[in-house]
C-alpha atoms as a PDB file:
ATOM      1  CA  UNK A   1     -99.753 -34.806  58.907  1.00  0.00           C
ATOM      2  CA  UNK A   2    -100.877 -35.820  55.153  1.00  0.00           C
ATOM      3  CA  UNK A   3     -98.909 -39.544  54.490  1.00  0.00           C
ATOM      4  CA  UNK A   4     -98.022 -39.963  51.326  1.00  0.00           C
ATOM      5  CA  UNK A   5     -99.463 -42.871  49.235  1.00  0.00           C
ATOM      6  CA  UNK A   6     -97.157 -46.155  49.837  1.00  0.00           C
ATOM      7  CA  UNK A   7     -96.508 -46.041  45.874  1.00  0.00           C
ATOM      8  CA  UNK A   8     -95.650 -42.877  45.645  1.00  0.00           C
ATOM      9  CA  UNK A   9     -93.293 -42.992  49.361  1.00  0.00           C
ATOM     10  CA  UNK A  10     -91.941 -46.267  47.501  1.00  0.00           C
ATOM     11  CA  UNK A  11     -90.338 -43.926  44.670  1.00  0.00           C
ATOM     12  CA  UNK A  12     -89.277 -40.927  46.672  1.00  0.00           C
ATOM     13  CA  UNK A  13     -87.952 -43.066  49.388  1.00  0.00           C
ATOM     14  CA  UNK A  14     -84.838 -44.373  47.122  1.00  0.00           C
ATOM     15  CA  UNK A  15     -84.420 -41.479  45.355  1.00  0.00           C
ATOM     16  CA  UNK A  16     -83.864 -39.447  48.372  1.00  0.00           C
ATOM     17  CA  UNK A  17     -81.179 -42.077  49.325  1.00  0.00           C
ATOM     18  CA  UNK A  18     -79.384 -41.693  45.951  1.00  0.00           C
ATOM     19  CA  UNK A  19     -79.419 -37.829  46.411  1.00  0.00           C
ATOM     20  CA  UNK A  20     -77.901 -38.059  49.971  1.00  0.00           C
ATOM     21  CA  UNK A  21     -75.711 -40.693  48.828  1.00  0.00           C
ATOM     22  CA  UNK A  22     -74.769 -38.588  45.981  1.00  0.00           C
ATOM     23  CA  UNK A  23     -73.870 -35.359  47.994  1.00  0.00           C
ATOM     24  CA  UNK A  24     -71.842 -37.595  50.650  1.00  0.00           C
ATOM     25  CA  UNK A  25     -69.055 -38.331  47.915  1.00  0.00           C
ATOM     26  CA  UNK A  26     -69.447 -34.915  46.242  1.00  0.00           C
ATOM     27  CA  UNK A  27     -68.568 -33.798  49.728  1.00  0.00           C
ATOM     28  CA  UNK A  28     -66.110 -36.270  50.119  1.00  0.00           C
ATOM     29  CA  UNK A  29     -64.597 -35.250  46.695  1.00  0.00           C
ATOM     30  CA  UNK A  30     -64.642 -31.383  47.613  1.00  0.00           C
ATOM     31  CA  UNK A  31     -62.641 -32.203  50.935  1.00  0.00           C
ATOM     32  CA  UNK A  32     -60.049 -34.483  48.454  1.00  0.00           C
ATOM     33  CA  UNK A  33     -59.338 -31.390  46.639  1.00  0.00           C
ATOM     34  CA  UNK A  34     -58.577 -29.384  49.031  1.00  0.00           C
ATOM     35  CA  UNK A  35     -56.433 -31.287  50.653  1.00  0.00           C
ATOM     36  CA  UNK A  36     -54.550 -32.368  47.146  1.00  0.00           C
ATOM     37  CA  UNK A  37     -54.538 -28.440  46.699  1.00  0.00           C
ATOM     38  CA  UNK A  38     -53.055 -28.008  50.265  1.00  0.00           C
ATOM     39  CA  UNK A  39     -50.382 -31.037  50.155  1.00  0.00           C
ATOM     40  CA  UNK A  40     -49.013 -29.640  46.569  1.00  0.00           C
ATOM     41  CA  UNK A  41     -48.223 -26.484  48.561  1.00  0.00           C
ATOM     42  CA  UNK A  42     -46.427 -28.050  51.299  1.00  0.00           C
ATOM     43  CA  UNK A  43     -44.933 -30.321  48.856  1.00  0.00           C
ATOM     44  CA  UNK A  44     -43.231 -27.849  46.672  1.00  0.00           C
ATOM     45  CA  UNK A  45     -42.550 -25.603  49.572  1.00  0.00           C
ATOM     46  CA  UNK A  46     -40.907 -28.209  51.429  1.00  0.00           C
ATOM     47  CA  UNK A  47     -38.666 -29.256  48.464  1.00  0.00           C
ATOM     48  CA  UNK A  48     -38.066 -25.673  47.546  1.00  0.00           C
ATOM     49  CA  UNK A  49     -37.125 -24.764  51.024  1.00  0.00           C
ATOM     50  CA  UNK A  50     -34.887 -28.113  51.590  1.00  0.00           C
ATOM     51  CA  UNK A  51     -31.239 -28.006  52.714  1.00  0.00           C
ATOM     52  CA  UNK A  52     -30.673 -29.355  49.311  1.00  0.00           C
ATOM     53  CA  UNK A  53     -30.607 -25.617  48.107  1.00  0.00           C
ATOM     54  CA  UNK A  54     -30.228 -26.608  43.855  1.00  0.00           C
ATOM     55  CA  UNK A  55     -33.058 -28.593  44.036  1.00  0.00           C
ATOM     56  CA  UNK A  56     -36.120 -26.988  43.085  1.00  0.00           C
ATOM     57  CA  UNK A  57     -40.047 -28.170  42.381  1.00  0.00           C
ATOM     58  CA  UNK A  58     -41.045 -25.937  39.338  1.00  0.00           C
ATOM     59  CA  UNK A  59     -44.670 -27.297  38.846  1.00  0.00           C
ATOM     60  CA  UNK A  60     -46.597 -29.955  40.467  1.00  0.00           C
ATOM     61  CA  UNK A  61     -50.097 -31.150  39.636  1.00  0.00           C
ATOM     62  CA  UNK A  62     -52.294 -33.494  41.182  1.00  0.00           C
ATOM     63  CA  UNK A  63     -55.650 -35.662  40.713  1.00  0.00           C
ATOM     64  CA  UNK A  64     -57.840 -38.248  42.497  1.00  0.00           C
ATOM     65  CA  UNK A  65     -58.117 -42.086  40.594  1.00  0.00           C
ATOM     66  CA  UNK A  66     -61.148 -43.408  42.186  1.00  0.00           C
ATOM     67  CA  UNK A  67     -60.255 -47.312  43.960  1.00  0.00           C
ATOM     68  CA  UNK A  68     -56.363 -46.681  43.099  1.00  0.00           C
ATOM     69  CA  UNK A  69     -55.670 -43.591  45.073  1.00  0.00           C
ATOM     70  CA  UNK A  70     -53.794 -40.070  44.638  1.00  0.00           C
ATOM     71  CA  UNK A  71     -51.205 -38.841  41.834  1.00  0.00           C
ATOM     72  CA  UNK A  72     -48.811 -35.912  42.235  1.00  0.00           C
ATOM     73  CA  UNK A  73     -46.855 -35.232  39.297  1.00  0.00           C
ATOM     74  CA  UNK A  74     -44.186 -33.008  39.585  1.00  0.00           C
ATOM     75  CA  UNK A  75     -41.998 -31.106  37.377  1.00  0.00           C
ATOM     76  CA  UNK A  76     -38.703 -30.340  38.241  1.00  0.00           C
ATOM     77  CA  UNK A  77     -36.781 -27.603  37.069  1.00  0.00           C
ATOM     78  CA  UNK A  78     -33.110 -29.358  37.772  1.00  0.00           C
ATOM     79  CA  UNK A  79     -30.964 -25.994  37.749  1.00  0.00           C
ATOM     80  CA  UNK A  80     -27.060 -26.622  38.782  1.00  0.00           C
ATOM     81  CA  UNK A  81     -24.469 -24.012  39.775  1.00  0.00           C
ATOM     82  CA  UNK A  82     -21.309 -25.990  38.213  1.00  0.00           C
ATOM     83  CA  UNK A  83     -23.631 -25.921  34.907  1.00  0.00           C
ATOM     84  CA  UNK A  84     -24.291 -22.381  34.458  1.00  0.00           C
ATOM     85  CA  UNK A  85     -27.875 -22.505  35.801  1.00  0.00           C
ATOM     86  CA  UNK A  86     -29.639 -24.430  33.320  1.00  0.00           C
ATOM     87  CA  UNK A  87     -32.308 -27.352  33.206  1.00  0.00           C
ATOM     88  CA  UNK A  88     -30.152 -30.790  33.145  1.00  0.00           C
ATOM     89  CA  UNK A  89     -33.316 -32.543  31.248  1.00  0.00           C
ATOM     90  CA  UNK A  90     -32.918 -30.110  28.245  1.00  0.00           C
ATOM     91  CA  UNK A  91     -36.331 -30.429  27.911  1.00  0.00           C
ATOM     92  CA  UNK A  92     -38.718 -27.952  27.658  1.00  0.00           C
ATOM     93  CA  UNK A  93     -41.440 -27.812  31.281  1.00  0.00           C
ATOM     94  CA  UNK A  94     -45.217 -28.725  30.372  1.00  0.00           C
ATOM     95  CA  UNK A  95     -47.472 -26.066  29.991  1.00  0.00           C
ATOM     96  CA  UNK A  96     -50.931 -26.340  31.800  1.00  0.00           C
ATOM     97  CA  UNK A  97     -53.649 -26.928  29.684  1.00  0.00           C
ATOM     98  CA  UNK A  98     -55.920 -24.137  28.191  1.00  0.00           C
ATOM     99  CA  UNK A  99     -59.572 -24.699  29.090  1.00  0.00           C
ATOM    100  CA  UNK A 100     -61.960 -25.195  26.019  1.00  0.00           C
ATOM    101  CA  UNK A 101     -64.742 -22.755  25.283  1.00  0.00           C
ATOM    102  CA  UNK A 102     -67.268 -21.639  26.324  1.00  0.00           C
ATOM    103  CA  UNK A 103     -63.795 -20.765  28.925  1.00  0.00           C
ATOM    104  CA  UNK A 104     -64.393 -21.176  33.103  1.00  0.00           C
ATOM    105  CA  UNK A 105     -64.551 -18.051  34.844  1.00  0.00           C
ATOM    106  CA  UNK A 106     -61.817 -18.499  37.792  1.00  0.00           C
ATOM    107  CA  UNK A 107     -61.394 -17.185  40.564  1.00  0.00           C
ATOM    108  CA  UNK A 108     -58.918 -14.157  41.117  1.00  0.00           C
ATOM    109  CA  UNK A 109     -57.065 -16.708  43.506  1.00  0.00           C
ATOM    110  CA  UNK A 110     -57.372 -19.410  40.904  1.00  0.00           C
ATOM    111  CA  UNK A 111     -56.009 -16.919  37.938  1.00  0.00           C
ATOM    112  CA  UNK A 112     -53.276 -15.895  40.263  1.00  0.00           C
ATOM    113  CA  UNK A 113     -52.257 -19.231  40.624  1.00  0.00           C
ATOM    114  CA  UNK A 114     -52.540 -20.015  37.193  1.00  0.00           C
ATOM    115  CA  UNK A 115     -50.883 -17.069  35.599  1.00  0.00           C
ATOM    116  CA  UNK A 116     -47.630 -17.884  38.266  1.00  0.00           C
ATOM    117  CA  UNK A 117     -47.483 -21.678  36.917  1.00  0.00           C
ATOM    118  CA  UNK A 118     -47.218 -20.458  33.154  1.00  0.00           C
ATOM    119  CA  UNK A 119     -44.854 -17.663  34.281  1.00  0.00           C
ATOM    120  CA  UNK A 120     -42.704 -20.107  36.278  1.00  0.00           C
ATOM    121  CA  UNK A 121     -42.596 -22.976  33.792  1.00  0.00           C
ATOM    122  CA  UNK A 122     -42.023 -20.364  30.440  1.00  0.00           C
ATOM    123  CA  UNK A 123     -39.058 -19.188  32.808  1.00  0.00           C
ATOM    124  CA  UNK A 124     -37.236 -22.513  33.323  1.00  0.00           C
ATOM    125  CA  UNK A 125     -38.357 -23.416  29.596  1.00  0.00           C
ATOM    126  CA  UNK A 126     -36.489 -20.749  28.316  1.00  0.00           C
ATOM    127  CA  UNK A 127     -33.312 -20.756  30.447  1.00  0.00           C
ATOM    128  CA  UNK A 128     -32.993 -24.534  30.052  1.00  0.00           C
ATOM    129  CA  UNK A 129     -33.453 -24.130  26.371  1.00  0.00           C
ATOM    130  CA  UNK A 130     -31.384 -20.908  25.909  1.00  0.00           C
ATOM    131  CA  UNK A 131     -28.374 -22.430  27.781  1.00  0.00           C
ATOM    132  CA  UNK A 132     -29.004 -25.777  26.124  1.00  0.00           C
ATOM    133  CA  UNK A 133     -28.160 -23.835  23.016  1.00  0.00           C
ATOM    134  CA  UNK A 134     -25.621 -22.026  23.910  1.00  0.00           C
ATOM    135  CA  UNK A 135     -23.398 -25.127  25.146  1.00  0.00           C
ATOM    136  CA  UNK A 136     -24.565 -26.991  21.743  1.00  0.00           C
ATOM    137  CA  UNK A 137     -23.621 -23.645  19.404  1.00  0.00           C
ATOM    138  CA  UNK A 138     -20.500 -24.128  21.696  1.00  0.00           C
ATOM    139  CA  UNK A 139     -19.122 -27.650  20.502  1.00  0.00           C
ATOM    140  CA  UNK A 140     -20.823 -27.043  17.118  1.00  0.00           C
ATOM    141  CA  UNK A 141     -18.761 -23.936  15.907  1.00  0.00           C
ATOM    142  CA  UNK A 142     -15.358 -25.732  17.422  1.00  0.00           C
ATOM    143  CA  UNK A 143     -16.047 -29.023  15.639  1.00  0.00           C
ATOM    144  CA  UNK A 144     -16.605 -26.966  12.500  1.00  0.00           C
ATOM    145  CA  UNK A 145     -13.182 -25.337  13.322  1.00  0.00           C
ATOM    146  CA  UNK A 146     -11.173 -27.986  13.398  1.00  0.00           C
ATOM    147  CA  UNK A 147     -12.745 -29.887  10.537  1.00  0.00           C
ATOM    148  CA  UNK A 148     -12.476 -26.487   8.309  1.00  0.00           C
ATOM    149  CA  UNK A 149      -8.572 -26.905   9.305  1.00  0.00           C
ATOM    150  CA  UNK A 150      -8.160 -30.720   8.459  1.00  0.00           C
ATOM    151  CA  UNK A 151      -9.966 -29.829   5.261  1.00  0.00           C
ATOM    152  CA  UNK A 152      -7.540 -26.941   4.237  1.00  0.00           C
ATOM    153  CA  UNK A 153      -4.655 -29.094   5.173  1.00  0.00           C
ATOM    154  CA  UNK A 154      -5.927 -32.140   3.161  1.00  0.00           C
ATOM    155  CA  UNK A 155      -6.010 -29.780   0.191  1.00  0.00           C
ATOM    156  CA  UNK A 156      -2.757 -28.348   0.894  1.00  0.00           C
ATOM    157  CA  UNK A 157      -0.643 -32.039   1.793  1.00  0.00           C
ATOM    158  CA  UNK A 158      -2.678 -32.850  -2.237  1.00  0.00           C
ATOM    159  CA  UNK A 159      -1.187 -30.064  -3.700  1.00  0.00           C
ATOM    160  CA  UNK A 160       2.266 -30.931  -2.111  1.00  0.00           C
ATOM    161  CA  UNK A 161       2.169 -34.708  -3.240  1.00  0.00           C
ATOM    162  CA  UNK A 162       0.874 -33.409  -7.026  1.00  0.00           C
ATOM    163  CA  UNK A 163       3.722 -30.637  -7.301  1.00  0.00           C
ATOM    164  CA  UNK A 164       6.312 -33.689  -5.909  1.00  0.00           C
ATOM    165  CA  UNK A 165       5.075 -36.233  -8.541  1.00  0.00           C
ATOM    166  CA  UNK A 166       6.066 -33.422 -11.330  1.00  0.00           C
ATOM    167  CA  UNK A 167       9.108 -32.901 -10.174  1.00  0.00           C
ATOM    168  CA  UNK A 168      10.054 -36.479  -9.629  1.00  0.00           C
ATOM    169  CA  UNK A 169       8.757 -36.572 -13.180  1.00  0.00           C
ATOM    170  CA  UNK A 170      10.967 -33.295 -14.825  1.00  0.00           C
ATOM    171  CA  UNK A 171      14.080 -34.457 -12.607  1.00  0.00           C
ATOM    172  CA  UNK A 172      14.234 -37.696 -15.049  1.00  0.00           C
ATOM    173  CA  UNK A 173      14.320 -35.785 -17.984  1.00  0.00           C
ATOM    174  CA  UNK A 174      16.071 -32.723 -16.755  1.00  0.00           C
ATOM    175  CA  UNK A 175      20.162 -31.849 -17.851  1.00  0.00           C
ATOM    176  CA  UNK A 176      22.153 -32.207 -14.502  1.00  0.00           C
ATOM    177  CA  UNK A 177      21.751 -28.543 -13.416  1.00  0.00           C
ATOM    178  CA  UNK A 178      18.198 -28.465 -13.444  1.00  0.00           C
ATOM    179  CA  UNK A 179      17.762 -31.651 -11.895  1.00  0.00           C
ATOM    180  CA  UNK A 180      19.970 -29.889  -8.809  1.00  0.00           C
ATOM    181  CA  UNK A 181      17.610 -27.070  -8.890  1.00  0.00           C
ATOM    182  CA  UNK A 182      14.741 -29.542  -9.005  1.00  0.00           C
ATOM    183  CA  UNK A 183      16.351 -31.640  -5.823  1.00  0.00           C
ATOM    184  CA  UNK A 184      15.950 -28.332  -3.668  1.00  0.00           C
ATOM    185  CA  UNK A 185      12.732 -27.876  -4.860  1.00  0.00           C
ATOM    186  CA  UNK A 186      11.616 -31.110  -3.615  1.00  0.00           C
ATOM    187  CA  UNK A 187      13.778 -30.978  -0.174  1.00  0.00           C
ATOM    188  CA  UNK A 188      11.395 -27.416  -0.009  1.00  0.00           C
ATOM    189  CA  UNK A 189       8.183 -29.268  -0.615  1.00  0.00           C
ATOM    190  CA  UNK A 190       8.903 -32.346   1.807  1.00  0.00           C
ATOM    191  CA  UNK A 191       9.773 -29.755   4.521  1.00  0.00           C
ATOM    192  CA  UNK A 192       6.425 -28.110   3.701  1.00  0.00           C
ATOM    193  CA  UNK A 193       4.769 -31.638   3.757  1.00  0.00           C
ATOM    194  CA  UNK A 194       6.598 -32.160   6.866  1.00  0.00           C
ATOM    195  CA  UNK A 195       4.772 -28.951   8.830  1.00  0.00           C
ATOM    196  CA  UNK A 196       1.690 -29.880   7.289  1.00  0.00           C
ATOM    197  CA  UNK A 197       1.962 -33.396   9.020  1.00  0.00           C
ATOM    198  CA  UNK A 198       2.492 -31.928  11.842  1.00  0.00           C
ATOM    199  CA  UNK A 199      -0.031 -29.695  11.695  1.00  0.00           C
ATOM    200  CA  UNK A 200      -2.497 -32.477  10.487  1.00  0.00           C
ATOM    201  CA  UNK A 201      -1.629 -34.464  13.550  1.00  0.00           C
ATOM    202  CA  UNK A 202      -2.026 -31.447  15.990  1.00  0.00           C
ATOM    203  CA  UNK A 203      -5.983 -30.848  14.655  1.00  0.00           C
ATOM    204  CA  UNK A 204      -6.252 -35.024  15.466  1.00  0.00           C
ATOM    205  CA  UNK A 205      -5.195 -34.587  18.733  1.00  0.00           C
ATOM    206  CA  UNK A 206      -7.389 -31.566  19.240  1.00  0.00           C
ATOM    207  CA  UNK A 207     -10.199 -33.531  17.778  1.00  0.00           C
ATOM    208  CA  UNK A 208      -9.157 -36.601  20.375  1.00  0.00           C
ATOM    209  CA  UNK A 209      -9.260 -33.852  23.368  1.00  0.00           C
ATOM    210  CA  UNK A 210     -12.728 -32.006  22.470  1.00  0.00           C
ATOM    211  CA  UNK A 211     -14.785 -35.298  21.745  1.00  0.00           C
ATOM    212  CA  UNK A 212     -12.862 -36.838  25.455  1.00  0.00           C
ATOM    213  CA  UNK A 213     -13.653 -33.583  26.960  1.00  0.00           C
ATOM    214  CA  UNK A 214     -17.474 -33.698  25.722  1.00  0.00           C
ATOM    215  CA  UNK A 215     -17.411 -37.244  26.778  1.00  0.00           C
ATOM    216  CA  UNK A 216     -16.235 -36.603  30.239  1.00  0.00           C
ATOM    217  CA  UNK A 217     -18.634 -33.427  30.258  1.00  0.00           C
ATOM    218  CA  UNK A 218     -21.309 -35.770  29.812  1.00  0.00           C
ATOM    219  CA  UNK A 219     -21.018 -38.299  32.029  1.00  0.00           C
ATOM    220  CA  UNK A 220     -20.342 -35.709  34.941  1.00  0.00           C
ATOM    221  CA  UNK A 221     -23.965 -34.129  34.059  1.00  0.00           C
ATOM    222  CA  UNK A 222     -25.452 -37.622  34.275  1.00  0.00           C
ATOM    223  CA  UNK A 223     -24.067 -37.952  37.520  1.00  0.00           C
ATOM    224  CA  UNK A 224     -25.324 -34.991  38.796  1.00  0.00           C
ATOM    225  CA  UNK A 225     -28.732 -35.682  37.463  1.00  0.00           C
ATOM    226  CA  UNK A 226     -28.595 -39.334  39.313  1.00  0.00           C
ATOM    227  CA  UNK A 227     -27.427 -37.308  42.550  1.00  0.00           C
ATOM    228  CA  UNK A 228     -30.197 -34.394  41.555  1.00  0.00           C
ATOM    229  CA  UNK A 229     -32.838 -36.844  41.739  1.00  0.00           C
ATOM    230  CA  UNK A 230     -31.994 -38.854  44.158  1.00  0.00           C
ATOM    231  CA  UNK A 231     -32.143 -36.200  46.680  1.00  0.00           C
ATOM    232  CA  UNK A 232     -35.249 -35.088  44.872  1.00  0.00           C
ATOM    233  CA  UNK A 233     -37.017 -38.372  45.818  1.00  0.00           C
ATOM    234  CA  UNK A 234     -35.408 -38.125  49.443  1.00  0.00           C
ATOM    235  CA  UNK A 235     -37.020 -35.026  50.055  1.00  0.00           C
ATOM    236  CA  UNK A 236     -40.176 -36.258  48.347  1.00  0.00           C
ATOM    237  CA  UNK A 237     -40.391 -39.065  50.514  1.00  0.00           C
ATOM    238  CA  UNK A 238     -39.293 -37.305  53.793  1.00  0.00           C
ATOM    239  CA  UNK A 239     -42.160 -34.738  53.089  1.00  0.00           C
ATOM    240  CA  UNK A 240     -44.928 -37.638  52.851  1.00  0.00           C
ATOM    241  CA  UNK A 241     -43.614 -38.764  56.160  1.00  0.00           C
ATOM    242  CA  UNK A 242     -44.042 -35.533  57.657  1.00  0.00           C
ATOM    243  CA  UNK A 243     -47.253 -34.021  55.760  1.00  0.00           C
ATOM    244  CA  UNK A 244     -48.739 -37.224  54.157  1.00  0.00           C
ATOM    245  CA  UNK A 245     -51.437 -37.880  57.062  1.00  0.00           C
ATOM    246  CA  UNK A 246     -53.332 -34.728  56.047  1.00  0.00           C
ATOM    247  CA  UNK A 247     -54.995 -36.672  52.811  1.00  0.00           C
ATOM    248  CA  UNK A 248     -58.062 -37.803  55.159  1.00  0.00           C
ATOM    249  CA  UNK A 249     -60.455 -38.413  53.069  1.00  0.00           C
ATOM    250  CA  UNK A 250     -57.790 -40.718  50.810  1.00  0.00           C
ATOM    251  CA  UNK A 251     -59.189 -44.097  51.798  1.00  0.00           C
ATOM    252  CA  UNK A 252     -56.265 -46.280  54.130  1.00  0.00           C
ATOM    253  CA  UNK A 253     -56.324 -49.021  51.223  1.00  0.00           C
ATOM    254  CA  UNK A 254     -55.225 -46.488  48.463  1.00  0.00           C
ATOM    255  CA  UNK A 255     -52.184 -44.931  47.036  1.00  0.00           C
ATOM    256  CA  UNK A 256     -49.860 -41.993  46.723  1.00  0.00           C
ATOM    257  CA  UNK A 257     -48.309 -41.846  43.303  1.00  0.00           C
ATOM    258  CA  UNK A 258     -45.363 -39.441  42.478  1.00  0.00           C
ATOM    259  CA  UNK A 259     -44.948 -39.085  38.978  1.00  0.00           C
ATOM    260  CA  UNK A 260     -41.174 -37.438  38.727  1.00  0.00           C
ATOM    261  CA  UNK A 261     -40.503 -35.961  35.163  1.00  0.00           C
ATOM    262  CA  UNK A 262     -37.757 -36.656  33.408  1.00  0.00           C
ATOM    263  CA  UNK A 263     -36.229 -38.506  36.530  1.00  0.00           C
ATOM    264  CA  UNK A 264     -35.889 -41.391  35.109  1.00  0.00           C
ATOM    265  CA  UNK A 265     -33.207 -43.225  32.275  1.00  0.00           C
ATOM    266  CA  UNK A 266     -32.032 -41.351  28.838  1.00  0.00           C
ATOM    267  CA  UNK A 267     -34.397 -42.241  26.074  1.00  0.00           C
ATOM    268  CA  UNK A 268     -33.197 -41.050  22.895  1.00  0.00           C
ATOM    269  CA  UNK A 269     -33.234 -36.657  23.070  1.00  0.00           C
ATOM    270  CA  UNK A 270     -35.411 -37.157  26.064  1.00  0.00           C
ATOM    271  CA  UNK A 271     -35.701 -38.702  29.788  1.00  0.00           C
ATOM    272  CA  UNK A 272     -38.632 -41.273  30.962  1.00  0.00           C
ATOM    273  CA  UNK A 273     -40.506 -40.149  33.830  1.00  0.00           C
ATOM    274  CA  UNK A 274     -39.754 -42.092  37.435  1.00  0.00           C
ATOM    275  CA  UNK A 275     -43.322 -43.508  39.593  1.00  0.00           C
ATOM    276  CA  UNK A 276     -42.952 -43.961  42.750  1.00  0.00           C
ATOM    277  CA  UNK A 277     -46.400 -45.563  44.441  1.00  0.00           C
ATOM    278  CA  UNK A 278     -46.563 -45.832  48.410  1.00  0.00           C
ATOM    279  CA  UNK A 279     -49.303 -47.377  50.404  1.00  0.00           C
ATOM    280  CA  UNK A 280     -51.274 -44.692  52.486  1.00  0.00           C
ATOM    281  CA  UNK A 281     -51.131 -47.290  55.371  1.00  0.00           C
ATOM    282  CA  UNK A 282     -47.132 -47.005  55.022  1.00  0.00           C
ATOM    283  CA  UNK A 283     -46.889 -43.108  54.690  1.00  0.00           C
ATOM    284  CA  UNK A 284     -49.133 -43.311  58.047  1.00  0.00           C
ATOM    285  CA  UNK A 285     -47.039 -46.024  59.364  1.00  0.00           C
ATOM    286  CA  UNK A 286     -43.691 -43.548  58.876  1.00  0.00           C
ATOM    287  CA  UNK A 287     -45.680 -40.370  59.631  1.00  0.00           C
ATOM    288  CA  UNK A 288     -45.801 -41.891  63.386  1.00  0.00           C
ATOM    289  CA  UNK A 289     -42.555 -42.945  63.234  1.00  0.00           C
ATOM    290  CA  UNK A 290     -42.499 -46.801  62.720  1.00  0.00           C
ATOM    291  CA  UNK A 291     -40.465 -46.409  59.551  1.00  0.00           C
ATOM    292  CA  UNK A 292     -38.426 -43.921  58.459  1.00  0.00           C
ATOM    293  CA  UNK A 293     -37.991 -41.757  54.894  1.00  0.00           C
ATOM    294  CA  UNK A 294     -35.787 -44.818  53.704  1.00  0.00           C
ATOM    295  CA  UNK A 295     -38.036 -47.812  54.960  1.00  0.00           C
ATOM    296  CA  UNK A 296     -40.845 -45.561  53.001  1.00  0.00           C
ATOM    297  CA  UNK A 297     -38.835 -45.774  49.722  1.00  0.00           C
ATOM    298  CA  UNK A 298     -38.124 -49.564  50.270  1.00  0.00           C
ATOM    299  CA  UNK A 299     -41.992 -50.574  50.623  1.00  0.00           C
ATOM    300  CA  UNK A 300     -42.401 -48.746  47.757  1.00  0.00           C
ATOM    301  CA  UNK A 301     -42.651 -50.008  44.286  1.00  0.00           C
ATOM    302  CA  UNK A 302     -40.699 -48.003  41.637  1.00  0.00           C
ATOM    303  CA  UNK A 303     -40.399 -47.855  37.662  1.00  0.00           C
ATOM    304  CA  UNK A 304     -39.730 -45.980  34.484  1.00  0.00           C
ATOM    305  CA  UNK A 305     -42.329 -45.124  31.835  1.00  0.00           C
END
């Protein structure tokens, strides 16, 4: 057997580490993806499959952060019977991104997949938005209504108060006869005034009662999003327990992250996004059964961005 010159062994030697080295985390990379792949689908399965029948995963993503851990972010589509079926964010889903050219050649498995997330999210986009409108058009054309109404009264108590001030005026300078004639004029006019008050106050009250009713309207949809998400993250957190110990190759001193979109407080038209980050030692820990779902949620750490 030929040896190779020590020089020459002293450069190949290290190299050859580096390639092995190399191909260990590339391996160990592959096997994260396949098992971020495989929890996604138990994740959304398990959600869309829950007890919990109106709550629904319409997209989740996921991605490997080197030293931190894991990130699932999911996208929920939020649909409710008692509100006709329609997203409760009012926000339109996330579209995946379009590769740049030159484009990747997938997969027919990978296109599949890829064709039924655009499908799935342009679905819930356009019911969320299309009922969204509808309830919006809704208020908008009664508002409109009832301010079309006060504004014909307003013109119509003006005329009233004009035509009275001429007759107050005539009946000063009128013989006695007209000034009768001009007294039942004005008894007509301040019974007309009088149904046009009462009119006028009707169209306040009406006003009152929509803007209480879209008040109360309101706060009963942000209820149900508090309750829609909190049973989200309950079934989020009971599926870790269950599933979580098949990421492997996530390191024990890393992370799960859940990003939750839209989960969190109202910000202006739109809704922050709720993170939830758990300690893979404490989904193990309640994957064995020395915590449970809730314990999980507690030793978690929590906040809005």
């Amino acid at each position: 057997m030929t040896k190779l010159p020590f020089k020459l062994a002293a450069i190949i030697l290290p190299f050859s580490l580096m390639v092995t080295n190399a191909n260990a985390k590339q391996d160990n990379y592959t096997a994260m993806h396949k098992q971020l792949n495989i929890m996604s689908n138990i994740i959304k399965s398990s959600v869309n499959e829950s007890q919990e029948k109106s709550v629904k995963v319409s997209n989740i993503s996921s991605i490997y952060l080197k030293g931190q851990g894991v990130v699932f972010t999911i996208n929920s589509g939020s649909h409710s019977r008692s509100w006709g079926n329609y997203n409760l964010n009012f926000s339109m889903p996330e579209l995946p991104d379009f590769p740049d050219f030159p484009q990747v050649v997938f997969s027919d498995e990978e296109q599949r997949h890829i064709n039924e997330s655009v499908s799935q999210a342009m679905e819930s986009a356009s019911q969320g938005y299309e009922r969204a409108m509808e309830v919006f058009q809704e208020q908008r054309e009664k508002s409109r209504e009832l301010e079309e109404e006060k504004r014909d009264l307003a013109y119509e108590l003006r005329d009233v108060e004009r035509e009275k001030r001429d007759i107050a005026y005539q009946i000063k300078r009128a013989d006695e006869q007209t000034q009768k004639e001009l007294a039942t004029e004005l008894k007509t006019l301040e019974k007309k005034q009088s149904i046009f008050e009462k009119s006028k106050k009707a169209i306040t009250e009406k006003v009152a009662d929509l803007k209480q009713k879209q008040q109360k309207r309101a706060k009963e949809q942000e209820k149900e999003r508090t309750r829609y998400y909190q049973s989200l993250t309950t079934t989020l957190a009971d599926t870790l327990c269950l599933y979580g110990n098949g990421l492997k190759a996530l390191p024990k001193n890393e992370n799960v992250s859940l990003i939750i979109k839209s989960a969190g407080d109202k910000a202006g038209r739109s809704y922050r996004d709720r993170i939830f980050v758990f300690g893979k030692k404490d989904i193990t820990a309640c994957s064995m059964d020395k915590i449970n779902a809730s314990q999980l949620l507690s030793k978690g750490s929590d906040y809005q961005f």
